[in-house]
Structure formats: C-alpha cells, structure tokens
Protein backbone atom coordinates (compact mmCIF):
# COMPACT_ATOMS: atom_id res chain seq x y z
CA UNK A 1 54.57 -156.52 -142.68
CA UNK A 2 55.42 -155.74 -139.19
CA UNK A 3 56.26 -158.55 -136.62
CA UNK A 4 53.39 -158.05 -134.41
CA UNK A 5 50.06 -156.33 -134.06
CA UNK A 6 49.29 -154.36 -130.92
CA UNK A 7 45.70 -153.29 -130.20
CA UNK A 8 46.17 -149.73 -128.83
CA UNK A 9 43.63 -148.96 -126.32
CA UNK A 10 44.28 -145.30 -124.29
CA UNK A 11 40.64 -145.57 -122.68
CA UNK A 12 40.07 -142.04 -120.58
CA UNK A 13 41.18 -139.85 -118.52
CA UNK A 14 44.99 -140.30 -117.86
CA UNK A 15 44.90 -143.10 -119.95
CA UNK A 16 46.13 -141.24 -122.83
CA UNK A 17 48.78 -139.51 -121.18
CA UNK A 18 50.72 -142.77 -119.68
CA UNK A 19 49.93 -144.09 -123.20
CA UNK A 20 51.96 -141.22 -125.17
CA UNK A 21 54.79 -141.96 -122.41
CA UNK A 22 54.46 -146.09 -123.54
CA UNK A 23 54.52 -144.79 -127.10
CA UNK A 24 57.75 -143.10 -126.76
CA UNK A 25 59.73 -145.68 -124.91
CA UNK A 26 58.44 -148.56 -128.23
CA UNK A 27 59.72 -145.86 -130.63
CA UNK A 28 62.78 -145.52 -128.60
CA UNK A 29 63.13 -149.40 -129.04
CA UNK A 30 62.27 -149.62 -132.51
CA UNK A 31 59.83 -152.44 -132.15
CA UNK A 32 58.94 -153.96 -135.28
CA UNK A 33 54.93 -153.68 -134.57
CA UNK A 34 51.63 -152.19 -135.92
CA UNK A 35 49.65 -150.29 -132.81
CA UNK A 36 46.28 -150.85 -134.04
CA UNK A 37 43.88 -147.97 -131.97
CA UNK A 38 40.64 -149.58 -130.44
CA UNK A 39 37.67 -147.40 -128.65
CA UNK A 40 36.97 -148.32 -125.07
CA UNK A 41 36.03 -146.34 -122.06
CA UNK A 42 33.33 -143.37 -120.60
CA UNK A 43 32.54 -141.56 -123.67
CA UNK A 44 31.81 -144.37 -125.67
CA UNK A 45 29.47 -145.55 -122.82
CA UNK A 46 27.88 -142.08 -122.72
CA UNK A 47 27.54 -142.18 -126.48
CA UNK A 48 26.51 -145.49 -127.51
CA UNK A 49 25.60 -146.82 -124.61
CA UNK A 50 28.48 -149.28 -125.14
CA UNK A 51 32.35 -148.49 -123.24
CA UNK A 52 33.78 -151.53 -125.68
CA UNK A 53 32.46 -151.28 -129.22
CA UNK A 54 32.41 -153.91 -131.08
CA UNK A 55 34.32 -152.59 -133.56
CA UNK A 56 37.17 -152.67 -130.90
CA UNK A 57 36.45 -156.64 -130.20
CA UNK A 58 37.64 -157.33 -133.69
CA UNK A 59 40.73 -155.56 -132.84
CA UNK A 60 41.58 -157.61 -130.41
CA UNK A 61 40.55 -160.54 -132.09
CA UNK A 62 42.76 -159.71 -135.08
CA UNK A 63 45.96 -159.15 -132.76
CA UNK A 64 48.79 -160.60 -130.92
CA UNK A 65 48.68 -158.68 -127.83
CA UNK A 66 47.04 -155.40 -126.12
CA UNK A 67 48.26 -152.40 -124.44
CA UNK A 68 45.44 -150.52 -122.46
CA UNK A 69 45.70 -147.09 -120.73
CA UNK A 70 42.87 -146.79 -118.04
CA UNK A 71 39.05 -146.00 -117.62
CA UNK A 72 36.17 -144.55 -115.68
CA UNK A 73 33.99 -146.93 -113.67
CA UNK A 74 31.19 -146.22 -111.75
CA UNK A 75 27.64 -147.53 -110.56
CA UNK A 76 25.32 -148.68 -112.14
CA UNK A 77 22.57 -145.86 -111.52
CA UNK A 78 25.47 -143.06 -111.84
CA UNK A 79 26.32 -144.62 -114.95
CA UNK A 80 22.71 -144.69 -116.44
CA UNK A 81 22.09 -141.03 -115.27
CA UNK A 82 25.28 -140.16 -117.75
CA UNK A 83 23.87 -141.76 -120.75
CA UNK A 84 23.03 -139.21 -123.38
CA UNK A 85 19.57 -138.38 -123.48
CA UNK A 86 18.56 -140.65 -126.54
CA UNK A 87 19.77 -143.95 -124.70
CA UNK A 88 17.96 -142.88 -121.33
CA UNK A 89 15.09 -145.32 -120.44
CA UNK A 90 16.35 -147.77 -123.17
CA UNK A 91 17.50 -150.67 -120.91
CA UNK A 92 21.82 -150.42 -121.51
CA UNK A 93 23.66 -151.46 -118.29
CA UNK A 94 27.00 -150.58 -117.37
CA UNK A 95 29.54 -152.98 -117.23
CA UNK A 96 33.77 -152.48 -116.86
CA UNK A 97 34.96 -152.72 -120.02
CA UNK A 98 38.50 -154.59 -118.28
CA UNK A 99 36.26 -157.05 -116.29
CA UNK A 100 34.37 -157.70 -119.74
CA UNK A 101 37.47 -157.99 -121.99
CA UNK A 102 38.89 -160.68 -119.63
CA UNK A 103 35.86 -162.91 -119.25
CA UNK A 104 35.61 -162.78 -123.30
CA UNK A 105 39.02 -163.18 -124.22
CA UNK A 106 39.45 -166.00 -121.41
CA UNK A 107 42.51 -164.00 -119.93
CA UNK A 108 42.76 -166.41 -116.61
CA UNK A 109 45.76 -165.65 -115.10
CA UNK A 110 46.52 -161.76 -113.37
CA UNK A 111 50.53 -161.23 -112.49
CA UNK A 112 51.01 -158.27 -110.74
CA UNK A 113 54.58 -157.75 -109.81
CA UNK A 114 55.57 -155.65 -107.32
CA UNK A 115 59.15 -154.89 -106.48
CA UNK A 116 60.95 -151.98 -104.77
CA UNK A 117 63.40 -150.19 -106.51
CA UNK A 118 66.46 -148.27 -104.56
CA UNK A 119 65.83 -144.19 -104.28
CA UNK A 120 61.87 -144.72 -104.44
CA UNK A 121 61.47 -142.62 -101.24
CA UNK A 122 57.92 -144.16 -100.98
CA UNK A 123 58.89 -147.69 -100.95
CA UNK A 124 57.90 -149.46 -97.40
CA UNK A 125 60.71 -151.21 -97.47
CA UNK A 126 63.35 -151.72 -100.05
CA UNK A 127 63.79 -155.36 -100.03
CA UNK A 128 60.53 -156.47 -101.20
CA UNK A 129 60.36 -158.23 -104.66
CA UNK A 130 57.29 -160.23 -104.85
CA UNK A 131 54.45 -160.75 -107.68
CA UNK A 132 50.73 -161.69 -106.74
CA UNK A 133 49.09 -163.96 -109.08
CA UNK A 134 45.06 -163.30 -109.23
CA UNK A 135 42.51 -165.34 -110.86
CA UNK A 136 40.89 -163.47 -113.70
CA UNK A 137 38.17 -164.63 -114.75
CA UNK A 138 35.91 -166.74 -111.88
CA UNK A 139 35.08 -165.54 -108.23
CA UNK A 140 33.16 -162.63 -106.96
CA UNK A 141 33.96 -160.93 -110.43
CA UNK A 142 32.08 -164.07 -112.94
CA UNK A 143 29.22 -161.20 -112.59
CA UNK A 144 26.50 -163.84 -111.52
CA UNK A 145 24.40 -161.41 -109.37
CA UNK A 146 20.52 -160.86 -108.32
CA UNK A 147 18.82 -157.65 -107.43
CA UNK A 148 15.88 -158.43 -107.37
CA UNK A 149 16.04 -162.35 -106.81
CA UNK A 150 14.10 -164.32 -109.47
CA UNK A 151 11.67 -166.44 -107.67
CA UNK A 152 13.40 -169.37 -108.61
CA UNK A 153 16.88 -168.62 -107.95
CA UNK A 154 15.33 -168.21 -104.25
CA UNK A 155 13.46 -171.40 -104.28
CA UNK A 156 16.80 -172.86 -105.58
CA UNK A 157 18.74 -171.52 -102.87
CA UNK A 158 16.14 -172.96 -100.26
CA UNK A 159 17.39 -176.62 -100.35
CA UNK A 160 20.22 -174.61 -98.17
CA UNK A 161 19.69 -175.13 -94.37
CA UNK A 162 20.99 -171.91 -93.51
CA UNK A 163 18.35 -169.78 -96.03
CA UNK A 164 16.14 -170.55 -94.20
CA UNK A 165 16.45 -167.24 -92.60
CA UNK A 166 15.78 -165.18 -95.82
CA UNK A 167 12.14 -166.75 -96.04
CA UNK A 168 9.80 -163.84 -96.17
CA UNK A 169 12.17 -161.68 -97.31
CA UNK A 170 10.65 -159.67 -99.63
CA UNK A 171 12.60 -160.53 -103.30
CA UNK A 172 13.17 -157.07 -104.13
CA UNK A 173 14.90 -156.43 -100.61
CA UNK A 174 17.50 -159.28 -101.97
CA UNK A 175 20.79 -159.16 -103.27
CA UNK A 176 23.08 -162.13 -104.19
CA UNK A 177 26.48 -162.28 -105.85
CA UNK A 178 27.53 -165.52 -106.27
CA UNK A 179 31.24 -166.30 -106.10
CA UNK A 180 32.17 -169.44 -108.44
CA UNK A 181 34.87 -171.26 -108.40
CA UNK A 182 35.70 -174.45 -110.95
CA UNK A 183 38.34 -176.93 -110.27
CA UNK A 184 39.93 -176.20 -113.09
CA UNK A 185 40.53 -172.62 -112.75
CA UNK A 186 41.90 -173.27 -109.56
CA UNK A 187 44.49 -175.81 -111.06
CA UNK A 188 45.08 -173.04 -113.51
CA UNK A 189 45.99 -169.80 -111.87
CA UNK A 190 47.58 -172.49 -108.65
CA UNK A 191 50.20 -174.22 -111.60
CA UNK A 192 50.74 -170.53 -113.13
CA UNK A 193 52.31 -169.25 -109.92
CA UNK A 194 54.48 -172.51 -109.01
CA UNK A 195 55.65 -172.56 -112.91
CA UNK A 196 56.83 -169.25 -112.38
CA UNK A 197 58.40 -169.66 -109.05
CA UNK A 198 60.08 -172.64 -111.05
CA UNK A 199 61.41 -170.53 -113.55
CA UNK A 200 62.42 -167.37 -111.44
CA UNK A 201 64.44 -169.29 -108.76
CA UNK A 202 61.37 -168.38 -106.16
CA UNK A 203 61.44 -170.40 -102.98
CA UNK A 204 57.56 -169.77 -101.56
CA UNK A 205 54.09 -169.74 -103.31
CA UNK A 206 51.76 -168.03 -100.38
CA UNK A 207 48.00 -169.37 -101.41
CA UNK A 208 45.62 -166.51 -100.27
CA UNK A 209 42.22 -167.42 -99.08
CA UNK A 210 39.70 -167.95 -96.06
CA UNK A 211 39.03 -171.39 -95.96
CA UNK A 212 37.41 -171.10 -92.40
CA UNK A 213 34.40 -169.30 -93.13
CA UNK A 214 34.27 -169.33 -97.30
CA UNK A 215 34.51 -173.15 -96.90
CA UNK A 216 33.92 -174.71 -100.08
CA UNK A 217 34.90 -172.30 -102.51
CA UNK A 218 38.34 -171.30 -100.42
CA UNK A 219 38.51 -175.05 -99.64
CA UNK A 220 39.00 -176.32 -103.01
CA UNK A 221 41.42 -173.55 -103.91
CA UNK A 222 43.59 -175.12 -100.89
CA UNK A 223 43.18 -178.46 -101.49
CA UNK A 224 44.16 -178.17 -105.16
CA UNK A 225 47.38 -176.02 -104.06
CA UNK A 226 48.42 -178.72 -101.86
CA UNK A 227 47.75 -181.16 -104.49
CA UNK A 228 49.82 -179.09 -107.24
CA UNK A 229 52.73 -178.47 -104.54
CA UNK A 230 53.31 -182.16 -104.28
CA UNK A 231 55.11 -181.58 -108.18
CA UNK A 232 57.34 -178.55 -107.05
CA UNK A 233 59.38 -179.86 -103.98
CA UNK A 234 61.83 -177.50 -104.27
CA UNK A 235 59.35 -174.90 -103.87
CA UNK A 236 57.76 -174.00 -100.03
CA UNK A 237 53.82 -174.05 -99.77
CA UNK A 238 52.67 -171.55 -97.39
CA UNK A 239 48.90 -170.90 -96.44
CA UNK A 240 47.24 -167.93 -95.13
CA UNK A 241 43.79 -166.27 -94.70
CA UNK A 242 43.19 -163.06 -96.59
CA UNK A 243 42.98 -160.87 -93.15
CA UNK A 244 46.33 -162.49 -91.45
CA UNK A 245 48.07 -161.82 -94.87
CA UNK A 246 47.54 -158.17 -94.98
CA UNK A 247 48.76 -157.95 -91.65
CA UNK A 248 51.94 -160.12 -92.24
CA UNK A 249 52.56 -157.93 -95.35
CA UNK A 250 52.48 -154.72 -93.68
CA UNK A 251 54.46 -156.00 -91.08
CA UNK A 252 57.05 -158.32 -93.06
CA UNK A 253 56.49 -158.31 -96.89
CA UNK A 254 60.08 -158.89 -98.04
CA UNK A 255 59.57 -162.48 -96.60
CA UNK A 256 57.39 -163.57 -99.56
CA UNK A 257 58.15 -164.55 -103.06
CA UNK A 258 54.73 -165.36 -104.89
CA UNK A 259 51.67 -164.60 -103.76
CA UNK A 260 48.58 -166.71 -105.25
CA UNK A 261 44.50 -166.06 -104.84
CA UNK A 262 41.04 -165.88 -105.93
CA UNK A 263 39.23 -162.93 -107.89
CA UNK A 264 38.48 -160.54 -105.25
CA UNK A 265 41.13 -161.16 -102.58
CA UNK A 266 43.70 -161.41 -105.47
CA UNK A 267 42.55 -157.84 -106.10
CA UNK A 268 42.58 -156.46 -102.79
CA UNK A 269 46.25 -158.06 -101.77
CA UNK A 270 47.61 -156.61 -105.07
CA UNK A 271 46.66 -153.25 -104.47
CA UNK A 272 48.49 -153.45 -100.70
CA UNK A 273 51.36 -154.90 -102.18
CA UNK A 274 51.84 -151.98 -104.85
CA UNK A 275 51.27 -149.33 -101.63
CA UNK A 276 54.16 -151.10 -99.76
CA UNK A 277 56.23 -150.14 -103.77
CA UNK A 278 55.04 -146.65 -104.01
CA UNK A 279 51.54 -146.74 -104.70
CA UNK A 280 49.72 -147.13 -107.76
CA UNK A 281 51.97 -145.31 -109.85
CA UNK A 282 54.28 -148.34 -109.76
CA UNK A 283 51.85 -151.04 -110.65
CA UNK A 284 51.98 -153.05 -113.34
CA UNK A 285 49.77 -156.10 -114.54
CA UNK A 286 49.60 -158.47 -117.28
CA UNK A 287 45.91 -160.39 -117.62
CA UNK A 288 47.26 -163.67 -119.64
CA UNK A 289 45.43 -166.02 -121.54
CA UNK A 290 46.33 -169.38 -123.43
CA UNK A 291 46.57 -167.40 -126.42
CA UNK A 292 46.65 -163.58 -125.89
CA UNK A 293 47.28 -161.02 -123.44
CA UNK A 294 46.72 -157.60 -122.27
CA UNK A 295 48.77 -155.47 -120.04
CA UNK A 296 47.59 -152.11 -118.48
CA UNK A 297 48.96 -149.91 -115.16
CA UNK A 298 46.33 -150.46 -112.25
CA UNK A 299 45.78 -147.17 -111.64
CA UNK A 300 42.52 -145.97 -112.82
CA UNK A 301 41.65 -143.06 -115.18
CA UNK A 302 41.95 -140.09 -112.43
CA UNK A 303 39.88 -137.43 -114.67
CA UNK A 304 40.92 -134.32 -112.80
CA UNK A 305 44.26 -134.67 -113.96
CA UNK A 306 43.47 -136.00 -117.49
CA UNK A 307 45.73 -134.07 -120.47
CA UNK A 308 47.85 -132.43 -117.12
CA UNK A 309 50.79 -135.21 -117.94
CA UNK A 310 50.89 -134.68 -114.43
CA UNK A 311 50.52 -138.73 -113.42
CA UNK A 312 53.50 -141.21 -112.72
CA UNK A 313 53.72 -142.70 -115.79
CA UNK A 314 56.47 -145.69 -114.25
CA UNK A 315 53.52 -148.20 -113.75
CA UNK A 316 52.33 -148.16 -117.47
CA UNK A 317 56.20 -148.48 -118.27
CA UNK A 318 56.45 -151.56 -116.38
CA UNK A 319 53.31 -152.46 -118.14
CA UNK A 320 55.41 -152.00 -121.79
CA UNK A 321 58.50 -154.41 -119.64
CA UNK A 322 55.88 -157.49 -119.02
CA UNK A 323 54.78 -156.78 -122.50
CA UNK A 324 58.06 -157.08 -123.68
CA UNK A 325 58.47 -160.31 -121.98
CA UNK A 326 55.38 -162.02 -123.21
CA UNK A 327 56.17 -161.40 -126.88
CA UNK A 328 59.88 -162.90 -126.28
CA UNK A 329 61.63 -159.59 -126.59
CA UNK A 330 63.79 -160.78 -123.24
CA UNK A 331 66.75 -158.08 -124.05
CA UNK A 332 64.62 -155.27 -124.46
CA UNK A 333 62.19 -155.78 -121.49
CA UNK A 334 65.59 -156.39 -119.20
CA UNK A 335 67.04 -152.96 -120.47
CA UNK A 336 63.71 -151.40 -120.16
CA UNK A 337 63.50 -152.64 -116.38
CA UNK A 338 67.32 -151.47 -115.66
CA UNK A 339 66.32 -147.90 -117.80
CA UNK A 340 63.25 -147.60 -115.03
CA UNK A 341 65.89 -148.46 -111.88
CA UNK A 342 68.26 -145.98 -112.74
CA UNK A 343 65.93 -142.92 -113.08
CA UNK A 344 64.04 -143.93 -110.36
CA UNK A 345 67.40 -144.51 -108.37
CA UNK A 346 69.18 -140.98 -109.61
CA UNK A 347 66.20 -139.26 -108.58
CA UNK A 348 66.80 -136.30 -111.00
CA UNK A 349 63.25 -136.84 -113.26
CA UNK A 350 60.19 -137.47 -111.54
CA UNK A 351 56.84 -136.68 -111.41
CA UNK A 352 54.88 -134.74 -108.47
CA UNK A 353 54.44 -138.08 -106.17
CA UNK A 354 57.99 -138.41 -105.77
CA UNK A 355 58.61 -135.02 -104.72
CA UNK A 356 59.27 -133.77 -108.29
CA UNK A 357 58.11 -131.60 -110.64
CA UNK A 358 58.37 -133.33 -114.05
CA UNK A 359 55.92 -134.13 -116.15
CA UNK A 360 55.01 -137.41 -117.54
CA UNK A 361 56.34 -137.43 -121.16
CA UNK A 362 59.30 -135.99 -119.10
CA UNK A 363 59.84 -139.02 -117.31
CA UNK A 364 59.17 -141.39 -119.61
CA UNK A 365 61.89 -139.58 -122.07
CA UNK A 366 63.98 -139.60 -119.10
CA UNK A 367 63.76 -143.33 -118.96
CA UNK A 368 63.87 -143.72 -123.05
CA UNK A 369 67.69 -142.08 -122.98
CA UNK A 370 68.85 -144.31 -120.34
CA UNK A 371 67.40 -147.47 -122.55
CA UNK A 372 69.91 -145.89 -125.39
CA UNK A 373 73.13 -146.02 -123.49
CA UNK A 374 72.12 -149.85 -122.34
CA UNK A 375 71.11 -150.88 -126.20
C-alpha cells in the first residue's frame, strides 16, 4: 500500500498540461503515493450541469492531500447559455468548483508565496521573498448574495440608519453581497501567519485591510491581530489599508516578510505580489485545512493554449514544493525548490514568457534532471 493518496484533479484547459509536467517531477522523486484522478471543471459543468461531481467529493474525502491543475470560470448567464441543451431551463447555477471545494472541505488558510529567483528577467526586483496569507473560506467569497432581494432580507437590513436610502428601490433593481467575517476565522488565518513568521525566522506580519471605511468587519480583523501580536514579540506588527499597500509594494516590496488579509483583498494583493515575481506563471498556493489540503498554480485554465504545452509550467512546480512540505517530505521539497532556482537561474530551458522557446514538459524535465544530481 502506498504511503499516501493524492486526489489528481487536471480540471481544463492548461490544467492538464502543467499537470503532466507535476507528474514527471513525482516520478522523478519516486514518491511512494497513489494519484487518485477526480473530475472537476467546464465540461463536466456543460455536461451534467455539475463542474465537481460528486463522485470526485469522495475522492477527496478518501485522501490525504490534492493536487489541482486549473479551470474555466465564468458568469453566471454565460455559464447557463453553455449548458447542453437537456439541462437548459432546468434551474443548475454555476458555481467555481475551487471556491466550492474550500468552503466544503473547511480549507481556511491560503499561503501564497512569492519569491524572486536570480535570472528571472521578469522579476521587479530580485530581493523580494515574501508569502501572503489569505483567508479562505469567509469574506466577500462565503457566497451570501441577493439578486433579487427577498423582501425580508430588505426589511432586515432596514433597522440600518444608512438604508434608509434604498427604500423604494425596486427589489429586483437590488444586489447585495454580504462580506462575513467571524472572530474566529480571524484568530485563525491572523495566528497562521505569525506561526509561520515564528518558524521561518520572519521579522514583520503586514495585516491588510481598510478599517476606515469597512469598519466593523476590517475592524475586528485589526483588533484581533493586535491582540495575537501581543504573543509574538519578536515579531513586528505592521498595519496598512488595502490601497496604500499596493502602492508600497510596487514601490518597495522587498521590505515585507508576511503579508496577512481577508478573502477578497487577500486575493487581489496576491496576484500583485506574483506580478512583482514574474507573473502568474510563478505562483504557487496551498489552501490548508486542519486536516487536508490542496495545492494548485493560480493561473487559470487559459483555453487557447490548452494541449500547446506552451504555458510556464514553474508555478504548478512550486505547487508540487508546498506539497512536498505539507506531507513532511522536507528533503525533497528543498531539492525541488533549489532544482527550480537553477534552471530558472541558467536560463537555458524556458518557456515563451521568459523569452524562450521550450515547451512545458521541456521545462519541467529540465528541472526533473537537476533534482537528480541534488538527490
């Protein structure tokens, strides 16, 4: 019996590809693990009405960890207009499979690290080594939303002074998207980032928010950081609102160590940070539960180029390194992440974004011989 179970999820579109490149570099380490393959993503929506089967659920329910490629997303009404013709009319809604798999498998905490590595011509800078550290499962994404407004949600909402301006509104001219946040999911994702700050020798935790306008919800994400930071003094507190920080990190990002936030801003400061690395093709992210995990590459499923091998396939390798270093296999995610430094650093394989011409699988096997002469 192998030592662990992996659920296998490509998804769409490039998906596959970076996953055959993830594929090789496992072989090339030998892991002792089953990959278990799981349906997810735009066909399965188009077919069943469904992008994450329940058949694939028990997957993950039945394994130790997930590695996921990438999917399609798109609007609602674009979505329903794909549906095959049987499932038109019959009331299925599109939802992101990702957003979906992290509210049901309770996967709270979102580390995206972003570091630059030497010869990346499209770094910003090349002394920037920080990780963001999202909220996964609360926020603007908890998918409480209105369109139209019940009647009683709006009566609800009325005992609010400042509603007052909506009376009269017609309902169907509403929209509301809530954006929840619990005390202890602040605690949560706020002790995640110092803990790891702890561990890596990191001097600053940044919290990310915009306490004065989002006042409550923003507010108790900053109060509970200041509480938590009272237990870490050898760590810095530093506080910013979301707009100053994307400033400051265009203009100065190697100053910051961990970077901490809510839902959406988490998401929007994570994808700056991985432009300042290279782009998308270097971004990697583990979503991290109590009990379970599941690491993808950020970038989404880019169709046109799906079965091209054309993509940088570096940010689902980084993907396999966190992997690695959630299931304890410390040696092999270090020689993984010195295999990915020294092709990116000798410049001779890469892919079309780098000014290159290789293709994916090339890169990855690229990076697979290099993790042989460090085993």
């Amino acid at each position: 019996m192998s030592k662990y179970k992996i659920a296998w999820l490509p998804g769409d579109g490039v998906g596959n590809d970076v996953m055959d490149c993830a594929k090789i570099i496992l072989d090339t380490i030998g892991l002792d693990a089953e990959y278990i393959h799981g349906d997810v993503g735009w066909e399965f929506w188009k077919k069943e009405g469904n992008p994450l089967p329940d058949r694939t659920i028990k997957i993950l329910k039945e394994t130790d960890c997930c590695l996921f490629g990438a999917i399609t997303s798109k609007p609602k009404d674009e979505a329903a207009k794909e549906l095959a013709p049987e499932l038109q009319d019959k009331g299925y809604v599109y939802s992101s499979p990702i957003v979906g798999l992290r509210q049901l498998l309770n996967l709270h905490t979102n580390m995206r690290p972003c570091k630059a590595f030497e010869g990346n011509p499209l770094n910003y800078r090349d002394d920037i080594d920080l990780i963001v550290f999202r909220e996964n499962t609360q926020g603007l994404y908890a998918g409480v939303e209105f369109h139209p407004v019940p009647k009683e949600v709006f009566n609800a909402l009325m005992v609010h002074p400042k509603m007052k301006k909506f009376d009269g509104v017609p309902l169907d001219d509403l929209a509301i998207s809530t954006r929840i946040f619990t005390r202890k999911g602040c605690q949560s994702i706020i002790r995640q980032a110092f803990e790891y700050a702890k561990k890596h020798n990191r001097k600053t935790v940044t919290v990310i928010e915009k306490p004065n306008v989002i006042r409550e919800t923003s507010g108790l994400m900053i109060r509970e950081a200041r509480k938590i930071a009272e237990e870490y003094p050898g760590i810095e507190l530093w506080e910013t609102n979301v707009d100053a920080m994307c400033m400051w990190l265009v203009k100065n990002p190697q100053k910051y160590d961990v970077l901490l936030s809510s839902n959406m801003f988490g998401d929007i400061i994570s994808d700056l940070s991985a432009q300042l690395v290279g782009g998308l093709g270097f971004a990697a992210s583990g979503n991290i539960g109590d009990n379970y995990a599941l690491f993808e590459p950020t970038h989404g499923s880019a169709p046109k180029y799906a079965g091209m091998y054309k993509v940088n396939p570096m940010a689902m390798l980084l993907s396999v390194k966190l992997m690695l270093d959630w299931l304890g296999e410390k040696k092999h995610a270090s020689n993984l992440d010195k295999a990915i430094a020294q092709v990116i650093k000798e410049g001779l394989v890469k892919t079309y974004d780098l000014g290159g011409n290789n293709t994916t699988l090339e890169v990855a096997e690229g990076v697979a011989k290099k993790f042989d002469t460090l085993s």
